[in-house]
N, C-alpha and C. Protein backbone atom coordinates (compact mmCIF):
# COMPACT_ATOMS: atom_id res chain seq x y z
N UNK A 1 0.85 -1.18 0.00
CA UNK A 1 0.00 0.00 0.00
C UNK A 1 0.89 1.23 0.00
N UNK A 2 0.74 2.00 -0.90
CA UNK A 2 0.92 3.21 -1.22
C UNK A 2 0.89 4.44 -0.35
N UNK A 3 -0.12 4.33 -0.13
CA UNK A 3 -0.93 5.42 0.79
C UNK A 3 -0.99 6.86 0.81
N UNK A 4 -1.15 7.35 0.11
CA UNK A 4 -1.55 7.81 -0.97
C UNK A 4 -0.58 7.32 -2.59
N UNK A 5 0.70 7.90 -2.06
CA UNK A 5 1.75 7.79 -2.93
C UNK A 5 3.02 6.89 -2.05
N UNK A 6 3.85 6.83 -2.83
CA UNK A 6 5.06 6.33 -2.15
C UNK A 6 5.66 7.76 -1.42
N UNK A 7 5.68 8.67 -1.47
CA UNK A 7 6.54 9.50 -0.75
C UNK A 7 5.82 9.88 0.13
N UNK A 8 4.54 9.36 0.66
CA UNK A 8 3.36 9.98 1.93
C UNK A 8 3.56 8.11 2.36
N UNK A 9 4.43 6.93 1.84
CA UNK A 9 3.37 5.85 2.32
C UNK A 9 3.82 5.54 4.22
N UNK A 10 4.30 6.13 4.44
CA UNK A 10 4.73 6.29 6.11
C UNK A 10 3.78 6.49 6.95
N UNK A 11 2.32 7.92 6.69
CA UNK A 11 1.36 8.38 7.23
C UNK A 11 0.94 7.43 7.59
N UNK A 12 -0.26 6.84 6.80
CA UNK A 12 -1.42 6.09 7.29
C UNK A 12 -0.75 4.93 8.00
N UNK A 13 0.51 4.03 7.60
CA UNK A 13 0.76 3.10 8.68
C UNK A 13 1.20 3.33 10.31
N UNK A 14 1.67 4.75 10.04
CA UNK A 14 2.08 5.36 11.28
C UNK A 14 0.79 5.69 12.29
N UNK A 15 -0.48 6.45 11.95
CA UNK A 15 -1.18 6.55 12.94
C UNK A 15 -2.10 5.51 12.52
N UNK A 16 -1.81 4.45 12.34
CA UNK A 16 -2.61 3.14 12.55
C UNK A 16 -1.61 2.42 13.70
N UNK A 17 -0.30 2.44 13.67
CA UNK A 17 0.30 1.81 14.46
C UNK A 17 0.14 2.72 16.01
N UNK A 18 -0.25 4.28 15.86
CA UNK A 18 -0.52 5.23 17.14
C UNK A 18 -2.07 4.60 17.75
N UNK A 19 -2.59 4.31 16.68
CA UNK A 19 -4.40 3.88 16.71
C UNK A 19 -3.68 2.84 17.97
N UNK A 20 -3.46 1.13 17.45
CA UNK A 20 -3.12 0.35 18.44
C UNK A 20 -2.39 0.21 19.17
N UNK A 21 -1.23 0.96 19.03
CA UNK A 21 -0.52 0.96 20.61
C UNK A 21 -0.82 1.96 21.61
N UNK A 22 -1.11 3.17 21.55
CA UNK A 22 -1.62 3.99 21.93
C UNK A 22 -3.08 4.91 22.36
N UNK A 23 -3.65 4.27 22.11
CA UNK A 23 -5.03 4.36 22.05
C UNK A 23 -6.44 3.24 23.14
N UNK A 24 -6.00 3.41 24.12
CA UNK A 24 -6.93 2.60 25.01
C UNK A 24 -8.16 1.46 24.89
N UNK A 25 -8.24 0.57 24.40
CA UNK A 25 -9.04 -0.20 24.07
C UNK A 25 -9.26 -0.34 22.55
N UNK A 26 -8.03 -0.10 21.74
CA UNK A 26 -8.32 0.14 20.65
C UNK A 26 -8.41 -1.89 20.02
N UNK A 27 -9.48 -1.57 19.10
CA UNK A 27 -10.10 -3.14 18.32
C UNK A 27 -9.77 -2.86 16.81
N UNK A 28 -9.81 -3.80 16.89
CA UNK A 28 -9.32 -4.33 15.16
C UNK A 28 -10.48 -3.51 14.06
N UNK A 29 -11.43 -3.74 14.76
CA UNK A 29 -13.12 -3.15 13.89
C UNK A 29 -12.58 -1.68 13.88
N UNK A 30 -12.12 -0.87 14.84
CA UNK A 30 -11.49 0.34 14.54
C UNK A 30 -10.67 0.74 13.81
N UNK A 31 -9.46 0.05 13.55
CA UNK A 31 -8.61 -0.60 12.60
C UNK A 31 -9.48 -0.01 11.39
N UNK A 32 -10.63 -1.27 11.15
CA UNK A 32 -10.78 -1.19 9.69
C UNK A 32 -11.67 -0.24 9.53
N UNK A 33 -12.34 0.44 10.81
CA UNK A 33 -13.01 1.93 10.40
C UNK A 33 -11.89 2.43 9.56
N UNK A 34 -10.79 3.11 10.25
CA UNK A 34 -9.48 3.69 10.37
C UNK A 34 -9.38 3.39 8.11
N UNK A 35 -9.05 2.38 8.05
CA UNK A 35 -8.28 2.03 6.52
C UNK A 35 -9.84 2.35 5.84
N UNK A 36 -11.25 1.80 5.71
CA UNK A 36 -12.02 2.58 5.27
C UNK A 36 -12.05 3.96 4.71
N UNK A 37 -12.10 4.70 6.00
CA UNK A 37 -12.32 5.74 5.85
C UNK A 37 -11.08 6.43 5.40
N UNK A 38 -9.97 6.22 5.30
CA UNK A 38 -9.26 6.87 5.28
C UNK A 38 -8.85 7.17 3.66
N UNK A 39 -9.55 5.72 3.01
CA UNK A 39 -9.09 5.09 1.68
C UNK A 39 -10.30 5.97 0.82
N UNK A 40 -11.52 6.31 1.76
CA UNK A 40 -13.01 6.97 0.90
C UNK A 40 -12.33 8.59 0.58
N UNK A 41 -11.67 8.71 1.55
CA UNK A 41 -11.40 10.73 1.47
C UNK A 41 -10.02 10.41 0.55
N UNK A 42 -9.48 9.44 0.11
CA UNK A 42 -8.13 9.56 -0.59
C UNK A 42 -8.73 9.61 -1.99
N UNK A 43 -10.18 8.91 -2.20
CA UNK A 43 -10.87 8.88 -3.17
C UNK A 43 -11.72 10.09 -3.79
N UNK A 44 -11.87 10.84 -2.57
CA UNK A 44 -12.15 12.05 -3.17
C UNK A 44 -11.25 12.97 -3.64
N UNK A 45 -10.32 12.88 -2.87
CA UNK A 45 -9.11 13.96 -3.52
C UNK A 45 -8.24 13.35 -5.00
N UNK A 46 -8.45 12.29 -5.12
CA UNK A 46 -7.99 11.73 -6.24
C UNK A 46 -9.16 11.91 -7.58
N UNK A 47 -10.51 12.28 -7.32
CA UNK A 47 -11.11 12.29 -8.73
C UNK A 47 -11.48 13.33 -8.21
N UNK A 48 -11.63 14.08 -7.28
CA UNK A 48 -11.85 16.00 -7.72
C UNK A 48 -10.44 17.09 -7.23
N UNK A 49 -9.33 16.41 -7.24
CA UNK A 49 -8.02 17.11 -7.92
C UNK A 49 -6.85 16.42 -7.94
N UNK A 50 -5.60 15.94 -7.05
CA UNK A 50 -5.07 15.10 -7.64
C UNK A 50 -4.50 14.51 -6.41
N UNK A 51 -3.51 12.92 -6.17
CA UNK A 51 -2.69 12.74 -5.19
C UNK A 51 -1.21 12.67 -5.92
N UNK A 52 -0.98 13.33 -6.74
CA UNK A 52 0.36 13.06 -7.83
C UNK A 52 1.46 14.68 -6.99
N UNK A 53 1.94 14.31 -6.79
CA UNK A 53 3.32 15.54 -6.50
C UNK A 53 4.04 15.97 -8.02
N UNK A 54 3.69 15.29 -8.50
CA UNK A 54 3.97 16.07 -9.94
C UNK A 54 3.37 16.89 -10.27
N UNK A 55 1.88 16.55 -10.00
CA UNK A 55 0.60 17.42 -10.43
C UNK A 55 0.64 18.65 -9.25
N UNK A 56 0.71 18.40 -8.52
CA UNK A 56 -0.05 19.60 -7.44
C UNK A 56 1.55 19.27 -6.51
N UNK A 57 2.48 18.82 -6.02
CA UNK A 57 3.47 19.30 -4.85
C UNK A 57 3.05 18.15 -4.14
N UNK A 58 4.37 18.71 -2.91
CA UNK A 58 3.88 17.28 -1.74
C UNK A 58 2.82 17.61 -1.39
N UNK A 59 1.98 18.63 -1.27
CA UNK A 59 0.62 18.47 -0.58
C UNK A 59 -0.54 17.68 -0.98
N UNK A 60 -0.12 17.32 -2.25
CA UNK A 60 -0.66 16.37 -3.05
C UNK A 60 0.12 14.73 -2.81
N UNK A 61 0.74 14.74 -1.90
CA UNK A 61 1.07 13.57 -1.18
C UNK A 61 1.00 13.72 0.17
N UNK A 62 1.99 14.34 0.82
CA UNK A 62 1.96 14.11 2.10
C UNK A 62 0.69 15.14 2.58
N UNK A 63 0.29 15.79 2.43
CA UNK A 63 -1.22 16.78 2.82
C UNK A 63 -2.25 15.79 2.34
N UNK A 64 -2.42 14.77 1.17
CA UNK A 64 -3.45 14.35 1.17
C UNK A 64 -3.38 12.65 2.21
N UNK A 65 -2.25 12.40 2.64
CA UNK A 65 -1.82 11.34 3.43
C UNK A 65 -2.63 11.30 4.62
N UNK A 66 -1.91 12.91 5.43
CA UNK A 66 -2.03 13.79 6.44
C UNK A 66 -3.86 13.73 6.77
N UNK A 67 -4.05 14.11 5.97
CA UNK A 67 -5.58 14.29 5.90
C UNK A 67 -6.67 12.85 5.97
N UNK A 68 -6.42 11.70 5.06
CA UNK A 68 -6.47 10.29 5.04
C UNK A 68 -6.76 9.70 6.21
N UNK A 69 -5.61 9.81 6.92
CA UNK A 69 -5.42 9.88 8.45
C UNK A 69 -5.98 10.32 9.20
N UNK A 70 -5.73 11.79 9.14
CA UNK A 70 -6.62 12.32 10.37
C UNK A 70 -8.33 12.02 10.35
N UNK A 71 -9.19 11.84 9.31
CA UNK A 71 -10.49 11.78 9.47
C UNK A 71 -10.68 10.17 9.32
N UNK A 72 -9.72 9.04 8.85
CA UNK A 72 -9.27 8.18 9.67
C UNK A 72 -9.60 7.40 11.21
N UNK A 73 -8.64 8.53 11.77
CA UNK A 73 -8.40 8.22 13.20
C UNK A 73 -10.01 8.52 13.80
N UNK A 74 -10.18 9.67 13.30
CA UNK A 74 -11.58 9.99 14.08
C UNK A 74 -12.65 9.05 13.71
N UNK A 75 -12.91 7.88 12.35
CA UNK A 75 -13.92 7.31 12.80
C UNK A 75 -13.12 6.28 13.26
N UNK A 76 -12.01 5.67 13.34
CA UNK A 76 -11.71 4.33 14.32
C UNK A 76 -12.00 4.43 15.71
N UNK A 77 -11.56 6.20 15.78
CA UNK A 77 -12.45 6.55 17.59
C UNK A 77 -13.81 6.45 17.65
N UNK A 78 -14.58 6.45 16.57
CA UNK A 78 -16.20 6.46 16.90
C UNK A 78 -16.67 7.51 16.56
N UNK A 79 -15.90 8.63 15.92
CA UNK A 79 -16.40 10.05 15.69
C UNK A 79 -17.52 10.13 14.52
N UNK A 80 -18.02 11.53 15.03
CA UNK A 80 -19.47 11.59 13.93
C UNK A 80 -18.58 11.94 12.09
N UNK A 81 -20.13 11.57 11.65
CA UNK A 81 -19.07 11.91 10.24
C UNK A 81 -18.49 13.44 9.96
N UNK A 82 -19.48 14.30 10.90
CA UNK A 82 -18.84 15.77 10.40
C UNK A 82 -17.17 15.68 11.31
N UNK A 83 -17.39 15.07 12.77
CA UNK A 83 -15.73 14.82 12.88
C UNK A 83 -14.90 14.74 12.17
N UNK A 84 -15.34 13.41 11.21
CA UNK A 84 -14.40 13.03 10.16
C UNK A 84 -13.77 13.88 9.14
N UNK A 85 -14.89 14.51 8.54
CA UNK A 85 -14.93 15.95 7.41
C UNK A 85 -13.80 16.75 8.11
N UNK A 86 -14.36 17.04 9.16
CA UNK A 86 -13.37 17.85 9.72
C UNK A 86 -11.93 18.33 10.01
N UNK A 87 -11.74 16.85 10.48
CA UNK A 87 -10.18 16.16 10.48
C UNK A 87 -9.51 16.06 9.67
N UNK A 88 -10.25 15.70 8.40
CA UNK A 88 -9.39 15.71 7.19
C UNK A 88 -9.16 17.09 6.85
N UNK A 89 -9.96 17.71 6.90
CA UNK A 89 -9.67 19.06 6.34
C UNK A 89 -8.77 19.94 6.55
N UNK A 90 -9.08 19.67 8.11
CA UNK A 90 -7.73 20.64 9.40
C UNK A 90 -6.35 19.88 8.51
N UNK A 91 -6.49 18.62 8.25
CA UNK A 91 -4.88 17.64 7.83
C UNK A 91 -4.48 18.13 6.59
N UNK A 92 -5.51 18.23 5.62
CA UNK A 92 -5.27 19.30 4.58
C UNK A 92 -4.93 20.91 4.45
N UNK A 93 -5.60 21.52 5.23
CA UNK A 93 -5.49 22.89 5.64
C UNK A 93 -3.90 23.07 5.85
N UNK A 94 -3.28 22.43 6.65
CA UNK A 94 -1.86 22.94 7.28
C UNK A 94 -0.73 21.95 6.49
N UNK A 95 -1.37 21.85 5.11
CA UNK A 95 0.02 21.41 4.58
C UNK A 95 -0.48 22.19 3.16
N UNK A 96 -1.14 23.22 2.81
CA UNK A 96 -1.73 23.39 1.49
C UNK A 96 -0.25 24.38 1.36
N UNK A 97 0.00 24.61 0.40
CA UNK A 97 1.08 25.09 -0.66
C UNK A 97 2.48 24.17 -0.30
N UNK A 98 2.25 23.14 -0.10
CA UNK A 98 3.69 22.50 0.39
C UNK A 98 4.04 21.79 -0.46
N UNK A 99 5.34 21.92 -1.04
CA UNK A 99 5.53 21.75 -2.62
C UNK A 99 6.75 20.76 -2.77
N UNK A 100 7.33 19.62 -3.52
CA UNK A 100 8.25 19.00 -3.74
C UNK A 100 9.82 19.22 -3.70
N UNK A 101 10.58 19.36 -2.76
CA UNK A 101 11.58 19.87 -2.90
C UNK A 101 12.70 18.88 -2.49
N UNK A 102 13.41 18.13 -3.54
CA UNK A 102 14.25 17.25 -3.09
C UNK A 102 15.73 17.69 -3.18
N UNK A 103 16.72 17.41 -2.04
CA UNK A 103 17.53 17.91 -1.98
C UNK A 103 18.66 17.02 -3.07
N UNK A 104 19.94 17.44 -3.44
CA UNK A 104 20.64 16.28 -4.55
C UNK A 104 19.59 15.94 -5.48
N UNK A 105 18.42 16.23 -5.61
CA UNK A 105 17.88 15.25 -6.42
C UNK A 105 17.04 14.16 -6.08
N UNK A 106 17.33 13.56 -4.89
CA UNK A 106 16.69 12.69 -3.98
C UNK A 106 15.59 13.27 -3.11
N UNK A 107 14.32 12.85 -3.30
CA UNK A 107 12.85 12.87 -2.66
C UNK A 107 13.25 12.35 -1.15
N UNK A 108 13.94 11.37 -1.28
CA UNK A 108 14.07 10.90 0.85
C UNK A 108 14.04 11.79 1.58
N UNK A 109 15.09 13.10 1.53
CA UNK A 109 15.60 13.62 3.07
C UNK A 109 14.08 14.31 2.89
N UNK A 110 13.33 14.71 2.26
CA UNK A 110 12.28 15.83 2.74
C UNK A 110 11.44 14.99 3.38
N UNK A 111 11.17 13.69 2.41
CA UNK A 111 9.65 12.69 2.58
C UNK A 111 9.92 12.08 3.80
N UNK A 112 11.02 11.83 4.42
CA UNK A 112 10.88 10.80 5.73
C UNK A 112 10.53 12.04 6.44
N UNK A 113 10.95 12.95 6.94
CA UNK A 113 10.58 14.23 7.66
C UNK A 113 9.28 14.62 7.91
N UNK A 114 8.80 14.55 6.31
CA UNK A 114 7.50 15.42 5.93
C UNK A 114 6.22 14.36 6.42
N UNK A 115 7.06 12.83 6.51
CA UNK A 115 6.32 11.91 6.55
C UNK A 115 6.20 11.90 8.72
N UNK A 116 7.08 11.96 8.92
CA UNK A 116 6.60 11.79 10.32
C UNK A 116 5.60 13.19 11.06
N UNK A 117 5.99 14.45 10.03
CA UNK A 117 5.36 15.81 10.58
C UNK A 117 3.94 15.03 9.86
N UNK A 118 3.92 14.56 8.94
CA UNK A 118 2.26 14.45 8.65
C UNK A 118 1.46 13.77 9.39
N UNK A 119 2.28 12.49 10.16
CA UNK A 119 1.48 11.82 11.62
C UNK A 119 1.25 12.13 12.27
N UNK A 120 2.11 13.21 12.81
CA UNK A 120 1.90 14.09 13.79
C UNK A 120 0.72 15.06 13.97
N UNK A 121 0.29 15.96 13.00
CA UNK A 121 -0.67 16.39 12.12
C UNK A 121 -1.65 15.82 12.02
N UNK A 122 -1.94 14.64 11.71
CA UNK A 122 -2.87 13.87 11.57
C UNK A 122 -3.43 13.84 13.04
N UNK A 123 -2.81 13.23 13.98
CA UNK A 123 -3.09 13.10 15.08
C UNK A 123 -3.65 13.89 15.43
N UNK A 124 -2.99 15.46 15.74
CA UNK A 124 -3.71 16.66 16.50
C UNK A 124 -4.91 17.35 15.76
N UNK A 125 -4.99 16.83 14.23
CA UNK A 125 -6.21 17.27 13.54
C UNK A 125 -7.60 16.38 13.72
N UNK A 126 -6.98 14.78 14.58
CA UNK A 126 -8.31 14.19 14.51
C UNK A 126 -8.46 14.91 16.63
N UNK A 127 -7.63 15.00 17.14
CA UNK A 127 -7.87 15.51 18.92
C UNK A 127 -8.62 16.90 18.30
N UNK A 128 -8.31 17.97 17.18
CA UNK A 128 -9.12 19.23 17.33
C UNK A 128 -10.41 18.96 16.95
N UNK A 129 -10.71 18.38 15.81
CA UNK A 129 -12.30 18.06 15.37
C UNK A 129 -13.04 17.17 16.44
N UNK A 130 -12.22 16.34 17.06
CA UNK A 130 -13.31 15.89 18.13
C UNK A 130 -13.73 16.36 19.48
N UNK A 131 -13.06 17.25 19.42
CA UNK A 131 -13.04 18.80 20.33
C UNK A 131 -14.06 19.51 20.08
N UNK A 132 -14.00 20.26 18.70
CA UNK A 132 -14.56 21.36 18.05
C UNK A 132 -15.98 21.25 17.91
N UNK A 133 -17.02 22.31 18.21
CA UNK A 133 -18.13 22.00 18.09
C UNK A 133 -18.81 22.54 16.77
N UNK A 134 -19.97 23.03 16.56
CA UNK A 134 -20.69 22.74 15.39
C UNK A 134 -20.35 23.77 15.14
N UNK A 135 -20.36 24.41 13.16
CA UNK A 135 -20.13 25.11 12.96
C UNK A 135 -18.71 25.54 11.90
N UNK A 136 -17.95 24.23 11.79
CA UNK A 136 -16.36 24.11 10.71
C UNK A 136 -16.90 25.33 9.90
N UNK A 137 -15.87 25.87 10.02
CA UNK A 137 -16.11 27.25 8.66
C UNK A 137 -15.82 26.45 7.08
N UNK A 138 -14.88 25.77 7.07
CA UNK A 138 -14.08 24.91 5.73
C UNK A 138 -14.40 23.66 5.57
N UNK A 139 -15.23 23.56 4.98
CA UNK A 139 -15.68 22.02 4.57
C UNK A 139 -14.08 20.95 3.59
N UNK A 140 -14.69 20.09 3.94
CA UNK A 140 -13.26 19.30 3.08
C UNK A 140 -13.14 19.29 1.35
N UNK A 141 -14.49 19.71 0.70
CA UNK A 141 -14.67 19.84 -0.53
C UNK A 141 -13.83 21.45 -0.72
N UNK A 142 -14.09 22.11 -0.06
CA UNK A 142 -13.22 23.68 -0.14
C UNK A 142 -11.94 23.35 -0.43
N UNK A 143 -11.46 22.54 0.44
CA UNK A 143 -10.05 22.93 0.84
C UNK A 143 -9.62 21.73 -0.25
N UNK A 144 -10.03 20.74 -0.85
CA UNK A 144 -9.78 19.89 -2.00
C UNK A 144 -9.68 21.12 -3.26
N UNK A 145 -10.43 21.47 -3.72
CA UNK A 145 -10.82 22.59 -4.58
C UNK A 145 -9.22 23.55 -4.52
N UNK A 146 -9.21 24.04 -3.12
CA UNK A 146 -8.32 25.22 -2.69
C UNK A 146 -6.91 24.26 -3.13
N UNK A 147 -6.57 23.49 -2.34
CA UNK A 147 -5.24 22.18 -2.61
C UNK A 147 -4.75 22.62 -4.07
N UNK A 148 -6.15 22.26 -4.97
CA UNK A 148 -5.41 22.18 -6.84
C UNK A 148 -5.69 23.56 -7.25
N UNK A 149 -6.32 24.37 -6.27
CA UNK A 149 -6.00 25.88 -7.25
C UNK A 149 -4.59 26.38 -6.77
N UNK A 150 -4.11 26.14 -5.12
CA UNK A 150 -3.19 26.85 -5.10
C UNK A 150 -1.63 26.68 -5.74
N UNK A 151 -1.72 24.80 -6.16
CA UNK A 151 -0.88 24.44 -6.81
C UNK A 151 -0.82 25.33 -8.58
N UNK A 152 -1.61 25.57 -8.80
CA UNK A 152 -2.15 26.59 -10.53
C UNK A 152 -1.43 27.42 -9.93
N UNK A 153 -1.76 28.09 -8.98
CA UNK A 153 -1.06 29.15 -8.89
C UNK A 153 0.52 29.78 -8.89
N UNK A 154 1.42 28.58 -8.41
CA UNK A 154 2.46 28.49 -8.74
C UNK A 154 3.30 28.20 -9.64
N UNK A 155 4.32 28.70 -10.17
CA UNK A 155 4.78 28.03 -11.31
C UNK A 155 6.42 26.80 -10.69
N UNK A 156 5.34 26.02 -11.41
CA UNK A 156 6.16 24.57 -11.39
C UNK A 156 7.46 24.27 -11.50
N UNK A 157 7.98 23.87 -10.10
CA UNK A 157 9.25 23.66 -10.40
C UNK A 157 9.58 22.90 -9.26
N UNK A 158 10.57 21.90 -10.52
CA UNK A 158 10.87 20.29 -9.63
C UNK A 158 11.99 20.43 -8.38
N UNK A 159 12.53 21.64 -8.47
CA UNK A 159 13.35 22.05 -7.49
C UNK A 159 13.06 23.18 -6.75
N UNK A 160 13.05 22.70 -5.13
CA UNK A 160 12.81 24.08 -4.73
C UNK A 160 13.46 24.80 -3.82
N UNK A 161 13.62 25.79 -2.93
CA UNK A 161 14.06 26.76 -2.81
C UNK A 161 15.21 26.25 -1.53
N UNK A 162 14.31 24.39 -1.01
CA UNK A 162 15.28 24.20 -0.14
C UNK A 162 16.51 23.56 -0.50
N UNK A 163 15.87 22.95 -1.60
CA UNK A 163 17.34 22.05 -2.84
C UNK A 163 18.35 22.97 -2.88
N UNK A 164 17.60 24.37 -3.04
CA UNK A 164 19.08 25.26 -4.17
C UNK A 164 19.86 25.89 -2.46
N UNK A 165 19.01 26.47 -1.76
CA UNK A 165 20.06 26.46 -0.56
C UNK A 165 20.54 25.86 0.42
N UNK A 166 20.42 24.31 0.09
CA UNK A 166 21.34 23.97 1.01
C UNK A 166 22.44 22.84 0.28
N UNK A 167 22.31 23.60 -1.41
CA UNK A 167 23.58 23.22 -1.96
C UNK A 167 23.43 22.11 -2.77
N UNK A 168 21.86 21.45 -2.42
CA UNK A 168 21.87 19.92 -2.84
C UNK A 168 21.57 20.17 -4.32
N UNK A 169 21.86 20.69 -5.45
CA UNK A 169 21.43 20.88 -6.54
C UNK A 169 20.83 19.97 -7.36
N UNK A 170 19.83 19.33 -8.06
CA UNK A 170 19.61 18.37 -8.64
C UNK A 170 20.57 17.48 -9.85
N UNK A 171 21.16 16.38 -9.71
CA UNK A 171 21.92 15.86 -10.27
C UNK A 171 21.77 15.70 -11.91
C-alpha cells in the first residue's frame, strides 16, 4: 500500500500503528473503520483534484496522506461523520502550498521528515475536530478545490528553494 503515494506511504501506517498501541481499548473493527475511511477521502481527492506531487506538490502527497489519516483516526475513535470531514480538512489545511523539494535530487531527506510531521498532524487534527463543536467554517470539498487551485497558482518547479540552498542541486 501506497498510501496515498510512495513518498506519503509512512502516514497512514504510522497513525494506525498510534491507533493500536496507543489508544486505550483500541479493536481491530477500529482498525478497519481507520483504513475505510481513510481510503473513501483519498478517493475524493484523487477524482476532484489530484494525489500526484507532480501534479499539485507534496501536498498532493503528504497533505493528502495527512488528511487520510486524520479523518481516519476519528472514525476508528467512533467520531461523527462531520468529525471526520473535519479532520481531514484541518490535515489538509496545514500542509496546502507544500511543494516538492528534493535535496541532490533525492525525494528521501524531505519525505521521511514530511512523513513523520504528517502523523503528527494527523493526530492533532483528529484531537481538534473531536473537540470542536458545530459550525467548521471549511468544509473538506473547499479545501480539496483550494489544494489544486493553489498548486495553478504556482509556477512549477521540480526544485525548490530548499534544494538550491542547502547546496543539494539536482543531479
Amino acid at each position: 500500500m501506497t498510501a496515498p503515494t510512495n513518498g506519503a506511504a509512512g502516514i497512514i501506517p504510522a497513525v494506525a500503528h498510534y491507533y493500536m498501541q496507543f489508544v486505550p481499548d483500541a479493536e481491530e473493527v477500529g482498525l478497519l473503520r481507520y483504513f475505510l475511511t481513510a481510503s473513501a477521502i483519498g478517493i475524493l481527492y484523487k477524482e476532484n483534484a489530484s494525489i500526484s506531487g507532480a501534479e499539485v506538490g507534496c501536498q498532493g502527497e503528504v497533505g493528502v496522506a495527512c488528511s487520510m489519516s486524520a479523518g481516519g483516526l476519528v472514525a476508528a475513535l467512533g467520531g461523527t461523520n462531520g468529525q471526520v470531514e473535519c479532520a481531514a480538512e484541518i490535515g489538509m489545511e496545514h500542509n496546502l502550498g507544500m511543494t516538492c523539494d528534493p535535496i541532490g535530487g533525492l525525494v528521501q531527506i524531505p519525505c521521511i521528515e514530511r512523513n513523520a510531521m504528517g502523523a503528527v498532524k494527523a493526530i492533532n487534527a483528529c484531537r481538534i475536530a473531536m473537540r470542536e463543536g458545530e459550525g467548521h467554517k471549511v468544509s473538506l470539498d473547499q479545501v480539496i478545490q483550494t489544494m489544486y487551485q493553489t498548486w495553478a497558482g504556482y509556477a512549477v518547479a521540480v526544485q525548490g528553494d530548499l534544494a538550491r540552498r542547502s547546496g543539494g542541486e539536482r543531479n
